[in-house]
PDB file of N, CA and C in Angstrom:
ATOM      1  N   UNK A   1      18.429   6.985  24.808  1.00  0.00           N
ATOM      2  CA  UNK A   1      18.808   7.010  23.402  1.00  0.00           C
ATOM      3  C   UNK A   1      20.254   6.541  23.265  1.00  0.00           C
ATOM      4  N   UNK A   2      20.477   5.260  22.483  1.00  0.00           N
ATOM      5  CA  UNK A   2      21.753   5.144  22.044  1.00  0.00           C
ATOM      6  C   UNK A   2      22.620   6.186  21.397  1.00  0.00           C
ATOM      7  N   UNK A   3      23.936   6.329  22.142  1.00  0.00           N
ATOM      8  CA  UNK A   3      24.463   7.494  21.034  1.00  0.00           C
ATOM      9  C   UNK A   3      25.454   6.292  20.533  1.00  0.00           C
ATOM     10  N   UNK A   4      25.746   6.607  19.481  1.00  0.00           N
ATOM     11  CA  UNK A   4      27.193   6.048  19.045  1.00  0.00           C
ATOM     12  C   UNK A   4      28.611   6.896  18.999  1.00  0.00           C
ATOM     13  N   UNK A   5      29.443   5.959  18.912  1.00  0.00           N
ATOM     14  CA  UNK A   5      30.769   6.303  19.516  1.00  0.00           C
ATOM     15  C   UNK A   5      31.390   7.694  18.645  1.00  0.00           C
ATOM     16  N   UNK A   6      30.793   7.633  17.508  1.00  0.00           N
ATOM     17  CA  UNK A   6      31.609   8.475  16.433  1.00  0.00           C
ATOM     18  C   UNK A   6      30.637   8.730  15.480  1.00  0.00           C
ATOM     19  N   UNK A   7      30.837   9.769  14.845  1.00  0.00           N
ATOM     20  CA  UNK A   7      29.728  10.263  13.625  1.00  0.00           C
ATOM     21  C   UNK A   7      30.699   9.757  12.380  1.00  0.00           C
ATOM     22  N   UNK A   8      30.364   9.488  11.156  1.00  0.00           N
ATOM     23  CA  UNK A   8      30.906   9.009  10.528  1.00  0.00           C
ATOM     24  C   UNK A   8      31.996   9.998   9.334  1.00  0.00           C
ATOM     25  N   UNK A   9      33.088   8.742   8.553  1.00  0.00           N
ATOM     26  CA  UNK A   9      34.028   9.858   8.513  1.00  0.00           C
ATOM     27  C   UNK A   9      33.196  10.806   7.469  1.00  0.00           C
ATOM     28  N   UNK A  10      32.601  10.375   6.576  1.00  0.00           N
ATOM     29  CA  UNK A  10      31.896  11.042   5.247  1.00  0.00           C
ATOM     30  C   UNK A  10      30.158  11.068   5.669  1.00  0.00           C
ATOM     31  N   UNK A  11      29.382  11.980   5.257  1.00  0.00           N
ATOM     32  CA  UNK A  11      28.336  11.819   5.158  1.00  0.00           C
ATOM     33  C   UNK A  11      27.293  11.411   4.547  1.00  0.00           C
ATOM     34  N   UNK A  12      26.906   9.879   4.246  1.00  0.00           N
ATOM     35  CA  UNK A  12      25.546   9.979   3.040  1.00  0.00           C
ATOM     36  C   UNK A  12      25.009  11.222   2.468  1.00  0.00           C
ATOM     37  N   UNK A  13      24.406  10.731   1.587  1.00  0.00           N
ATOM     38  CA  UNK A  13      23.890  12.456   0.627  1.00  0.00           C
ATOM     39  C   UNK A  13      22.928  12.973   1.338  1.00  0.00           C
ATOM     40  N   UNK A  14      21.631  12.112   1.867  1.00  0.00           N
ATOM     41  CA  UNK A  14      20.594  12.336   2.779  1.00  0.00           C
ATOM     42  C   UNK A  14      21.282  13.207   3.937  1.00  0.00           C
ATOM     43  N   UNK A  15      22.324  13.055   4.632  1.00  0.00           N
ATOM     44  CA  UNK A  15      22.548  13.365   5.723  1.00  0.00           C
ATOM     45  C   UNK A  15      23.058  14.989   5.686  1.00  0.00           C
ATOM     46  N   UNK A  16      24.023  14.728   4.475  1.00  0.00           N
ATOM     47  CA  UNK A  16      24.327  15.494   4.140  1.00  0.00           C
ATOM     48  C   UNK A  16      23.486  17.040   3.437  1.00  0.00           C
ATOM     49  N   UNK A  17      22.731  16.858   2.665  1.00  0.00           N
ATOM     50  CA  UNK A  17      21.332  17.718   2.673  1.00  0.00           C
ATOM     51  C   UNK A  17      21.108  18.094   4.047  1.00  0.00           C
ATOM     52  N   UNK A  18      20.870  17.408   5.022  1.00  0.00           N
ATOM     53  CA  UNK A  18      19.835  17.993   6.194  1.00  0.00           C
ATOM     54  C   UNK A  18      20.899  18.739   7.035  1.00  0.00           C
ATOM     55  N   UNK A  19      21.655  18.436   7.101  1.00  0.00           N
ATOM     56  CA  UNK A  19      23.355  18.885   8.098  1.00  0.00           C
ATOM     57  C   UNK A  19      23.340  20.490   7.121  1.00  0.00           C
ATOM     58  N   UNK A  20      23.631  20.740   5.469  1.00  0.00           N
ATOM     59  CA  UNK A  20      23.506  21.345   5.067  1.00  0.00           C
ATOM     60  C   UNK A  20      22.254  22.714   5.204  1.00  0.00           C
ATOM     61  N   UNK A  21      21.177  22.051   5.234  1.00  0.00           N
ATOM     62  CA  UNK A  21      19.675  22.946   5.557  1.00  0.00           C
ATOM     63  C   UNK A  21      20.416  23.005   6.900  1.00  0.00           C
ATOM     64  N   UNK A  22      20.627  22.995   7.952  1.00  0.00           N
ATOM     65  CA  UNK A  22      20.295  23.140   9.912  1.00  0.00           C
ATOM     66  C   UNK A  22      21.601  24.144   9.543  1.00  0.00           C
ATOM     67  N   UNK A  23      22.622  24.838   8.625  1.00  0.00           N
ATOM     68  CA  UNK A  23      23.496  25.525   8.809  1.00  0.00           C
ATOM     69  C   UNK A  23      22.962  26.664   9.489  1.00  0.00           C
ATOM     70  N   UNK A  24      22.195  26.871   8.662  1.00  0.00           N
ATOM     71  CA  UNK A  24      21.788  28.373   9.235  1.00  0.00           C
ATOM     72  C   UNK A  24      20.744  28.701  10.826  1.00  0.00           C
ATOM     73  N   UNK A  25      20.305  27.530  11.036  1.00  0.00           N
ATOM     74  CA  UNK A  25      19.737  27.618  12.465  1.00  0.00           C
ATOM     75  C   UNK A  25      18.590  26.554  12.088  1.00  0.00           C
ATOM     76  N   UNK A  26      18.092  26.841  13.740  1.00  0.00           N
ATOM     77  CA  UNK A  26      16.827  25.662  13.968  1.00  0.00           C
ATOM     78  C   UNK A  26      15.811  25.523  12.840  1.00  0.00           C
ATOM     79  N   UNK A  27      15.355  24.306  12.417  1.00  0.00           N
ATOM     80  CA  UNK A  27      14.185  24.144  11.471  1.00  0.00           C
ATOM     81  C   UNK A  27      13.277  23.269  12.207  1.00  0.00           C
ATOM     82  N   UNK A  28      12.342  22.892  12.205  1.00  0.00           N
ATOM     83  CA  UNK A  28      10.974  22.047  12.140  1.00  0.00           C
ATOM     84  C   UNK A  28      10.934  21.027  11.048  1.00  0.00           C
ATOM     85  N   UNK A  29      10.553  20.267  11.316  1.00  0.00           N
ATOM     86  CA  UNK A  29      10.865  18.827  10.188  1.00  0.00           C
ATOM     87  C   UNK A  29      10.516  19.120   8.624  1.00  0.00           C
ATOM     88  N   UNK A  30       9.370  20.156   8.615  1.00  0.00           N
ATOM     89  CA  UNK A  30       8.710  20.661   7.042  1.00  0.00           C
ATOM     90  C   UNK A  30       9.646  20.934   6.438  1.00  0.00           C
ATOM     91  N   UNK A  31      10.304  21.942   7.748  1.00  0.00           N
ATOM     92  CA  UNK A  31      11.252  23.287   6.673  1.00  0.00           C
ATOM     93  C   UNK A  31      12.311  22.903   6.744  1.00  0.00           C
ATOM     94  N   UNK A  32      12.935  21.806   7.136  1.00  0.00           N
ATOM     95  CA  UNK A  32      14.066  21.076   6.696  1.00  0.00           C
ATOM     96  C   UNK A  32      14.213  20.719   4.991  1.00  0.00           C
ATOM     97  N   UNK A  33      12.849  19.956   5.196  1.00  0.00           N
ATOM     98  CA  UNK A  33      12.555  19.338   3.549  1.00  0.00           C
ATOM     99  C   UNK A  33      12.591  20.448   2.607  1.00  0.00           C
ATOM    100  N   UNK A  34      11.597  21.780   2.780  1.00  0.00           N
ATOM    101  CA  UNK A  34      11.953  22.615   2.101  1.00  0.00           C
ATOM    102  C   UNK A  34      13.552  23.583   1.502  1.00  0.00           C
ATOM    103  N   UNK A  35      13.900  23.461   2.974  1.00  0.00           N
ATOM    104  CA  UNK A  35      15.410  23.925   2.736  1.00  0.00           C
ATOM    105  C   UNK A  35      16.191  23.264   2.376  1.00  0.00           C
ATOM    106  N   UNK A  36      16.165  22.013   1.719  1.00  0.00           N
ATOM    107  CA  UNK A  36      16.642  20.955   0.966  1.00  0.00           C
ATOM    108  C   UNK A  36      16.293  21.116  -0.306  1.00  0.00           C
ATOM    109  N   UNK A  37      15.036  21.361  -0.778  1.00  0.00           N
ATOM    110  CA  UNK A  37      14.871  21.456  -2.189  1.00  0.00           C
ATOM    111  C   UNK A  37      15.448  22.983  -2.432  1.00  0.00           C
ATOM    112  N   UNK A  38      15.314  23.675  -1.495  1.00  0.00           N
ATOM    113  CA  UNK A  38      15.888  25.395  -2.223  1.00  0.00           C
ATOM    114  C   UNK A  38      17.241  25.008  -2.324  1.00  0.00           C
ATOM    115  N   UNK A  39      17.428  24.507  -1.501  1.00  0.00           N
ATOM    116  CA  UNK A  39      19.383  24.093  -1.897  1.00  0.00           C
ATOM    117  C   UNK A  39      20.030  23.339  -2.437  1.00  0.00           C
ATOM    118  N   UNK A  40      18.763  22.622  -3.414  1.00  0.00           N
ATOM    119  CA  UNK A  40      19.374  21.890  -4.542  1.00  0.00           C
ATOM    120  C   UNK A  40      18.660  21.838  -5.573  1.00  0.00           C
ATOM    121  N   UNK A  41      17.931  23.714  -5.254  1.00  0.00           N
ATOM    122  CA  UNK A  41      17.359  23.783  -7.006  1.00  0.00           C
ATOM    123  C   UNK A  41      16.325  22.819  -7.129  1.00  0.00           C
ATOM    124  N   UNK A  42      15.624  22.099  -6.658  1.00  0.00           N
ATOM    125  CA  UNK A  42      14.771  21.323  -6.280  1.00  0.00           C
ATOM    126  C   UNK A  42      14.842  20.153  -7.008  1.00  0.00           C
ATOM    127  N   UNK A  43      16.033  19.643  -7.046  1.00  0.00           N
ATOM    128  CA  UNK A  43      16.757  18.515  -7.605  1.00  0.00           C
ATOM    129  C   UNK A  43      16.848  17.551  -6.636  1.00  0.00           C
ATOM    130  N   UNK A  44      16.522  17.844  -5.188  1.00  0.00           N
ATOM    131  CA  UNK A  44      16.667  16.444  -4.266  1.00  0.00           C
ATOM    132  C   UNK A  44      15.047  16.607  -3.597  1.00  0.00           C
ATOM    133  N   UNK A  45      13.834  16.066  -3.731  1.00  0.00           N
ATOM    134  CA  UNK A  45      13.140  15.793  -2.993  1.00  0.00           C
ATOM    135  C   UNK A  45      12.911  15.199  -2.163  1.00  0.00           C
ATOM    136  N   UNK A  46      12.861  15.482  -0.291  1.00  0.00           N
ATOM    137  CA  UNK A  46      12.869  14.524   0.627  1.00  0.00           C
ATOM    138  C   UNK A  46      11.660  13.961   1.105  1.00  0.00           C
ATOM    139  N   UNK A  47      11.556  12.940   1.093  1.00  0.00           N
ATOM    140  CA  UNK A  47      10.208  12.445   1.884  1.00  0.00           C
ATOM    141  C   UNK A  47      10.446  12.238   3.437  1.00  0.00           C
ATOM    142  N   UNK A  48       9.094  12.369   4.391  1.00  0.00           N
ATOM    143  CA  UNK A  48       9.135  11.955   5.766  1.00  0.00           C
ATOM    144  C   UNK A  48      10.186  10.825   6.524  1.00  0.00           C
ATOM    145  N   UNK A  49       9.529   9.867   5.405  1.00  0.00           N
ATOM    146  CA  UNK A  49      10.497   8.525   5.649  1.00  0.00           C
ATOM    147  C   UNK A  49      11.968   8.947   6.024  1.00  0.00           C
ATOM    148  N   UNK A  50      12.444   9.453   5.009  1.00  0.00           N
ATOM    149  CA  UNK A  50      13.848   9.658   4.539  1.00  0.00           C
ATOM    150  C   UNK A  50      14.411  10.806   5.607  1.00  0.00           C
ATOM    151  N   UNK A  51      13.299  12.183   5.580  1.00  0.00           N
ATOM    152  CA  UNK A  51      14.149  13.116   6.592  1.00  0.00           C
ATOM    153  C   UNK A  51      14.308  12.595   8.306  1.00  0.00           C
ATOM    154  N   UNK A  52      13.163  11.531   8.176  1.00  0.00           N
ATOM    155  CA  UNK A  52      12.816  11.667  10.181  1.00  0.00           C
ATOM    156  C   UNK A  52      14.372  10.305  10.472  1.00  0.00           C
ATOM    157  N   UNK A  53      14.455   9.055   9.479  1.00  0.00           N
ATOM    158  CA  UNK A  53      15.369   8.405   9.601  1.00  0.00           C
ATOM    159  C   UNK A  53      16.272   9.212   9.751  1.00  0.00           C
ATOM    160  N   UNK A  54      16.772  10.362   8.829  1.00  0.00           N
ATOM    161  CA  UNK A  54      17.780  10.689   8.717  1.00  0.00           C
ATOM    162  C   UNK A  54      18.586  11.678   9.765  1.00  0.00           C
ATOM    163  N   UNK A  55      17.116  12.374  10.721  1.00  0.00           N
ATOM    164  CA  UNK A  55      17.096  13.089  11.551  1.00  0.00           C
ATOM    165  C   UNK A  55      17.569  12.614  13.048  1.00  0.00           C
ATOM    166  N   UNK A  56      16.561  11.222  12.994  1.00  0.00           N
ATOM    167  CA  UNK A  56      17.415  10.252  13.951  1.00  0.00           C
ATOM    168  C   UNK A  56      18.564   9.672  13.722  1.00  0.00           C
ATOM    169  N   UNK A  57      19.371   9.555  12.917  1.00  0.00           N
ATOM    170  CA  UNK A  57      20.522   8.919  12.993  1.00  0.00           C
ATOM    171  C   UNK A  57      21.970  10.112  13.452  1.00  0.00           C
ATOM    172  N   UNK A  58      21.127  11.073  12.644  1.00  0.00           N
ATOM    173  CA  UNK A  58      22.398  12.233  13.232  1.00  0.00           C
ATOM    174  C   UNK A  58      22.039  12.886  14.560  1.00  0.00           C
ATOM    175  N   UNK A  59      20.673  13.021  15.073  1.00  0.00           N
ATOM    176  CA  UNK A  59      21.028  12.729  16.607  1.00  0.00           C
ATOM    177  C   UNK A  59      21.465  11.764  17.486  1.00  0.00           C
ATOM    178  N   UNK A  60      21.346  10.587  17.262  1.00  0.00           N
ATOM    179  CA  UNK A  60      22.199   9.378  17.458  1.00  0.00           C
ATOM    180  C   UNK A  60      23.954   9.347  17.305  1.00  0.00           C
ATOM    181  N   UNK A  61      24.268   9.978  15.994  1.00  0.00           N
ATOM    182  CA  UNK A  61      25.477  10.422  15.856  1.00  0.00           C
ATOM    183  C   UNK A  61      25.716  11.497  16.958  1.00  0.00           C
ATOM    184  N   UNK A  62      25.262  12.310  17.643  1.00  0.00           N
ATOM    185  CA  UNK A  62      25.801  13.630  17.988  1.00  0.00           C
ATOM    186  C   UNK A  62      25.784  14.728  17.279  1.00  0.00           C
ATOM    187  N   UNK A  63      25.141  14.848  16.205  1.00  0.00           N
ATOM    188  CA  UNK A  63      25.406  15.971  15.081  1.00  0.00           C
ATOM    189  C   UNK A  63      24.482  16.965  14.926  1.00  0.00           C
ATOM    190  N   UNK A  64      23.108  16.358  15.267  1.00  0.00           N
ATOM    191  CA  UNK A  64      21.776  17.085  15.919  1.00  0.00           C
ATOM    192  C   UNK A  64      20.781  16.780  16.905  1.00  0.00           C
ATOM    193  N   UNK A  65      20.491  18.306  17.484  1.00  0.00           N
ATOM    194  CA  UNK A  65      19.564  17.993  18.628  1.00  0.00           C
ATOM    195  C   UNK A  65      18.186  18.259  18.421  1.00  0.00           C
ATOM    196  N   UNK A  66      17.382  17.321  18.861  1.00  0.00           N
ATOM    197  CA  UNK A  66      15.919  18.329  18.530  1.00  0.00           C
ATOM    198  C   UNK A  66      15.578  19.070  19.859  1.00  0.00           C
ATOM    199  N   UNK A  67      15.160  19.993  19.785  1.00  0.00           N
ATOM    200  CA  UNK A  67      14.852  21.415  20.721  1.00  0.00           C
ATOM    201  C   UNK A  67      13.793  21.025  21.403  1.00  0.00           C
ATOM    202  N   UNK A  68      13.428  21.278  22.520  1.00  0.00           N
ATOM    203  CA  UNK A  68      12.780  21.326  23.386  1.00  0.00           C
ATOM    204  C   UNK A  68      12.199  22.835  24.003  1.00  0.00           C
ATOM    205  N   UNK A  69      12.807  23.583  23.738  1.00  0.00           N
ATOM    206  CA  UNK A  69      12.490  24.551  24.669  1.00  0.00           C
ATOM    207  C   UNK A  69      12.460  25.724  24.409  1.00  0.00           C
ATOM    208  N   UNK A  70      11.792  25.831  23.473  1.00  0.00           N
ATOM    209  CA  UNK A  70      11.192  26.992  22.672  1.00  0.00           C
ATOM    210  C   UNK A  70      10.345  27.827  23.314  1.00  0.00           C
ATOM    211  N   UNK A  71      10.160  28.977  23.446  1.00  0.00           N
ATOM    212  CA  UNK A  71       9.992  30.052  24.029  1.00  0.00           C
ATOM    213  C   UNK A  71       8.181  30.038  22.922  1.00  0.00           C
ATOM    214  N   UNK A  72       8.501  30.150  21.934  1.00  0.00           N
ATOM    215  CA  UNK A  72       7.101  30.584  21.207  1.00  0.00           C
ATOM    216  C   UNK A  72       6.242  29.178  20.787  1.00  0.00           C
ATOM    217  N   UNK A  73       6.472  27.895  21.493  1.00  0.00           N
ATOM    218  CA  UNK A  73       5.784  26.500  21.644  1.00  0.00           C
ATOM    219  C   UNK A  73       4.591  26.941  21.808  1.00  0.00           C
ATOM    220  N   UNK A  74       3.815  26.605  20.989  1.00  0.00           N
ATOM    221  CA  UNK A  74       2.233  26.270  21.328  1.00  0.00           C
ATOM    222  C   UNK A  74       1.616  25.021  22.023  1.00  0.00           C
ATOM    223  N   UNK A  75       1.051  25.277  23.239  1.00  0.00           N
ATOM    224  CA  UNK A  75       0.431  23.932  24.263  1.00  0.00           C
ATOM    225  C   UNK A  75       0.412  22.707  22.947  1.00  0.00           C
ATOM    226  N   UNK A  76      -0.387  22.920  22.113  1.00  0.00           N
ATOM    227  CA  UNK A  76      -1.137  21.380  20.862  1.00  0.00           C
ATOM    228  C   UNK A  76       0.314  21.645  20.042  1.00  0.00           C
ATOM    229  N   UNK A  77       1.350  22.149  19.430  1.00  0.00           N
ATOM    230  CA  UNK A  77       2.192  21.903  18.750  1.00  0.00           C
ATOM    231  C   UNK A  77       2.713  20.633  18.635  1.00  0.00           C
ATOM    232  N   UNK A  78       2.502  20.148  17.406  1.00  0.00           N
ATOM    233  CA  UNK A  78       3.425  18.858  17.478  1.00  0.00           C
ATOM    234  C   UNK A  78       4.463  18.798  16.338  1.00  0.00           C
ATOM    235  N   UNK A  79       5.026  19.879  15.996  1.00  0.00           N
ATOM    236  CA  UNK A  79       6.307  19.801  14.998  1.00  0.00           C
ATOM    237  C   UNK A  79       7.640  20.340  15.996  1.00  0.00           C
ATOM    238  N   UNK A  80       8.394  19.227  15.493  1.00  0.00           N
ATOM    239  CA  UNK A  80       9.884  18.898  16.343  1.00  0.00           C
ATOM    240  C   UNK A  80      10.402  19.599  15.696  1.00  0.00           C
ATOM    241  N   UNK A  81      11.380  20.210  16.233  1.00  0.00           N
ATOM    242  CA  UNK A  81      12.368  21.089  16.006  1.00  0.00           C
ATOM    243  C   UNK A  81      14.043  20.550  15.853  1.00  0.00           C
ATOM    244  N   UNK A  82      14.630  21.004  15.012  1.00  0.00           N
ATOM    245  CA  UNK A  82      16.000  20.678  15.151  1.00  0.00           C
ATOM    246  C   UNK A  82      17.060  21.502  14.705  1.00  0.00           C
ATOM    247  N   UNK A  83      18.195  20.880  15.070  1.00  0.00           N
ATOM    248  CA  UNK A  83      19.436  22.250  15.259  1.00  0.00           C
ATOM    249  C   UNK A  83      20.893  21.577  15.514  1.00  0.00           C
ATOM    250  N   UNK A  84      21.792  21.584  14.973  1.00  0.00           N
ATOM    251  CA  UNK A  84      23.161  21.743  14.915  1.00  0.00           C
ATOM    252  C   UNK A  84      23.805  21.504  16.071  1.00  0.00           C
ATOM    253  N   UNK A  85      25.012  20.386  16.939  1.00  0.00           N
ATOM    254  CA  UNK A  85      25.594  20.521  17.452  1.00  0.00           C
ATOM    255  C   UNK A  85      26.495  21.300  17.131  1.00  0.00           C
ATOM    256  N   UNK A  86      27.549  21.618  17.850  1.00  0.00           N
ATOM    257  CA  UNK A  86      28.936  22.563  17.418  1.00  0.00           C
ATOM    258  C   UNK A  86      29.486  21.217  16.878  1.00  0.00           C
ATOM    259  N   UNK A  87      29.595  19.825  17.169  1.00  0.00           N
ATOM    260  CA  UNK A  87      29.777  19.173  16.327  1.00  0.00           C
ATOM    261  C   UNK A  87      29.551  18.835  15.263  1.00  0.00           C
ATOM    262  N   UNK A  88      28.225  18.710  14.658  1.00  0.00           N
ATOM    263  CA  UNK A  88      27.534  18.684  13.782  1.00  0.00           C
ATOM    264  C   UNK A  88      27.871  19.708  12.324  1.00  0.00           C
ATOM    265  N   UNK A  89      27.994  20.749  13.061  1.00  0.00           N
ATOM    266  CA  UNK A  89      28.329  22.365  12.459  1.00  0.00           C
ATOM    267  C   UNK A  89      29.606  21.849  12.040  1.00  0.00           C
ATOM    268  N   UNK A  90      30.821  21.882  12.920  1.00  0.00           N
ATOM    269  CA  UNK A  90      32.059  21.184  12.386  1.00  0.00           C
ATOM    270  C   UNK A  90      31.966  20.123  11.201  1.00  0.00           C
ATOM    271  N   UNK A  91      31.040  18.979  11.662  1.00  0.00           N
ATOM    272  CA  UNK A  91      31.073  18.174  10.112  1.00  0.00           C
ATOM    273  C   UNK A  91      30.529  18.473   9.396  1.00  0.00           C
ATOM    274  N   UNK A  92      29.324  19.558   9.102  1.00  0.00           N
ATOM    275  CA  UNK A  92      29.239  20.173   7.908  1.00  0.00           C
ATOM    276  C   UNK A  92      30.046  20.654   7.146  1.00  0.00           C
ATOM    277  N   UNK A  93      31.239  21.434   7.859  1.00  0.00           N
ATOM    278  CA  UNK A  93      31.945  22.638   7.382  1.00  0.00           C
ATOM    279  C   UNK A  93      33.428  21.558   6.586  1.00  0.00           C
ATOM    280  N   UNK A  94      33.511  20.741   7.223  1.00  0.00           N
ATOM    281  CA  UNK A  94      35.020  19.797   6.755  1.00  0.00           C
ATOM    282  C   UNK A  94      34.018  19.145   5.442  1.00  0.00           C
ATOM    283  N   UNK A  95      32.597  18.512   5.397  1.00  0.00           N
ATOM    284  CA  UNK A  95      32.243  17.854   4.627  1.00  0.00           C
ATOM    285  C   UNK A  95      32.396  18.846   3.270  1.00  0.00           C
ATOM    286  N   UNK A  96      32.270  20.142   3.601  1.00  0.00           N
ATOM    287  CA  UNK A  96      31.896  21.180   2.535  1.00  0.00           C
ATOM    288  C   UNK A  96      33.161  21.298   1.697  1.00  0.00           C
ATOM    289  N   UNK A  97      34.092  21.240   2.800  1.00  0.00           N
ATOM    290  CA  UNK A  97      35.726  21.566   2.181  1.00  0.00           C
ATOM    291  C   UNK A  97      35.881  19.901   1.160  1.00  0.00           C
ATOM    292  N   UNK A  98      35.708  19.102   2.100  1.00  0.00           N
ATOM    293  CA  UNK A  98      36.210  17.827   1.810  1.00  0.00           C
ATOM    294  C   UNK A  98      35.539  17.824  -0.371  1.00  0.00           C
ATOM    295  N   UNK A  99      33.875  18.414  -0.130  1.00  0.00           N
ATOM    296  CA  UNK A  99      33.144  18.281  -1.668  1.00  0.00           C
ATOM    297  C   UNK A  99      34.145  19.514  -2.516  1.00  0.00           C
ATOM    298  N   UNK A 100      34.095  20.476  -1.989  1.00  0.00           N
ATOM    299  CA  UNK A 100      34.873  21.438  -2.451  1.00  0.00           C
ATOM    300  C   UNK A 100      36.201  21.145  -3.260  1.00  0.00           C
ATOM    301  N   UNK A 101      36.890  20.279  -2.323  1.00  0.00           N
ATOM    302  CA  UNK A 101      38.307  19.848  -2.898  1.00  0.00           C
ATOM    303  C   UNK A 101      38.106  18.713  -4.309  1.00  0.00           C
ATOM    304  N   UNK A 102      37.219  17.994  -4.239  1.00  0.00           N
ATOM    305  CA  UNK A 102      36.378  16.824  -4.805  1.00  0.00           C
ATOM    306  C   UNK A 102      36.279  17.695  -6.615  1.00  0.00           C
ATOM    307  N   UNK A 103      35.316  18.627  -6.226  1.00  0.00           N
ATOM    308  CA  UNK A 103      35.106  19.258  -7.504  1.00  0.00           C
ATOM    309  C   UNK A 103      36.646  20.333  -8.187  1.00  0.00           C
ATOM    310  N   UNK A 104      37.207  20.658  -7.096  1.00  0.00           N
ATOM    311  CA  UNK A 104      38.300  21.363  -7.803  1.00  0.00           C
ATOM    312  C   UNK A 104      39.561  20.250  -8.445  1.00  0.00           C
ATOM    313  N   UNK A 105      39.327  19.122  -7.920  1.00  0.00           N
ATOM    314  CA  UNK A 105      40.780  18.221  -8.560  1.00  0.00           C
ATOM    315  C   UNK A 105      39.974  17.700  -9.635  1.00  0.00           C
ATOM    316  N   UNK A 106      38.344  17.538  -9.948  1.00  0.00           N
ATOM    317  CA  UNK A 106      37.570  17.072 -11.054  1.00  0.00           C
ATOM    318  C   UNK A 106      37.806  18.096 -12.401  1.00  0.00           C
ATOM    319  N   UNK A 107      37.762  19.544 -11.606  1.00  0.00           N
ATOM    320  CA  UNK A 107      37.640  20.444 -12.647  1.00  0.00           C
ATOM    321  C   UNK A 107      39.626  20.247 -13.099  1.00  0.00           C
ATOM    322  N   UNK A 108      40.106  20.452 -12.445  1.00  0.00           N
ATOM    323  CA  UNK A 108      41.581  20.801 -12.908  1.00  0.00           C
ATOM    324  C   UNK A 108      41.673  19.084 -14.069  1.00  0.00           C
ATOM    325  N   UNK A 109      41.241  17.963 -13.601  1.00  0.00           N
ATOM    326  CA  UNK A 109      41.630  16.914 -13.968  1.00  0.00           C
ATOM    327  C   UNK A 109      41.181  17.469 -15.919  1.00  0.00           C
ATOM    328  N   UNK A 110      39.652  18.013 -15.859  1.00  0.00           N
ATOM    329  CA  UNK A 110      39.308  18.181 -16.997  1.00  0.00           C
ATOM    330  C   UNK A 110      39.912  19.020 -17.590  1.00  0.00           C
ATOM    331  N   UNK A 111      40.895  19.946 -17.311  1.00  0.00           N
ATOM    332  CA  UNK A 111      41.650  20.968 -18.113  1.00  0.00           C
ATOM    333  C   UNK A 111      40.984  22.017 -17.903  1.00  0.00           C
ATOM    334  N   UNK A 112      40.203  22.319 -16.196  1.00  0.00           N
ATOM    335  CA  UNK A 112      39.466  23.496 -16.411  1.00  0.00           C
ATOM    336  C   UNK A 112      38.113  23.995 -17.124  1.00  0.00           C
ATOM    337  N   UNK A 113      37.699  22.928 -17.717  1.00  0.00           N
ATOM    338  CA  UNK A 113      36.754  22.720 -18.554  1.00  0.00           C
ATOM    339  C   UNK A 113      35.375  23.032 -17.782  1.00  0.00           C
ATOM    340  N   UNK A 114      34.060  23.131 -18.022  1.00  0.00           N
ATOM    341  CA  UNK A 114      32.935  23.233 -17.360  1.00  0.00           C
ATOM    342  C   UNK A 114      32.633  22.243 -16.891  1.00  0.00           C
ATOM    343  N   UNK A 115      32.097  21.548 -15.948  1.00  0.00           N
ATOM    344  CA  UNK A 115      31.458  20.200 -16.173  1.00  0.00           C
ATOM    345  C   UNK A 115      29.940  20.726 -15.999  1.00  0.00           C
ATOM    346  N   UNK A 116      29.526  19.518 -17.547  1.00  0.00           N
ATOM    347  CA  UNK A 116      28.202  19.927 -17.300  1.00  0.00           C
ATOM    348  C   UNK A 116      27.604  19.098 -16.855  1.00  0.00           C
TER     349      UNK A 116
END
């Protein structure tokens, strides 16, 4: 597997969703998608296409691994598993600050205002 040299400085939104869902621990490709729509109010729907590209590129990046070695694997199982480098985890957490800061200089710009 090619890795590349560097994960990138910002994250696409796609990437960003799935980096977001793997915070909390290992998922399976379904419950990725699902933990994407609970975490955006079901305002981002992912398709296969979109999560498995997206799944490979941030293991390619370094940012996630898919698991192998699951203790409760069933012999016929065929859903991949995935999970968070400590790198990965790191660019979640700067990406979070980085949106964070994003919306607080938006809100101050508006006078504090709501944005709706």
């Amino acid at each position: 597997m090619n890795r590349r040299a560097k994960p990138p400085k910002s994250l696409p939104a796609a990437s960003l969703h799935v980096v977001l869902a793997l915070l909390d621990g290992e998922l399976h490709g379904y419950a990725v998608m699902q933990r994407v729509g609970e975490l955006s109010d079901g305002a981002v729907k992912m398709g296969p296409g979109t999560l498995y590209g997206t799944l490979n590129r941030l293991v390619d990046d370094g940012l996630v691994v898919e698991t192998t070695d699951r203790l409760d694997r069933d012999e016929g199982e065929r859903r991949r598993y995935y999970e968070l480098t400590a790198n990965g985890r790191s660019v979640a957490l700067v990406e979070l600050a980085r949106l964070r800061t994003l919306v607080d200089r938006v809100t101050r710009t508006l006078g504090g205002g709501a944005i709706a």
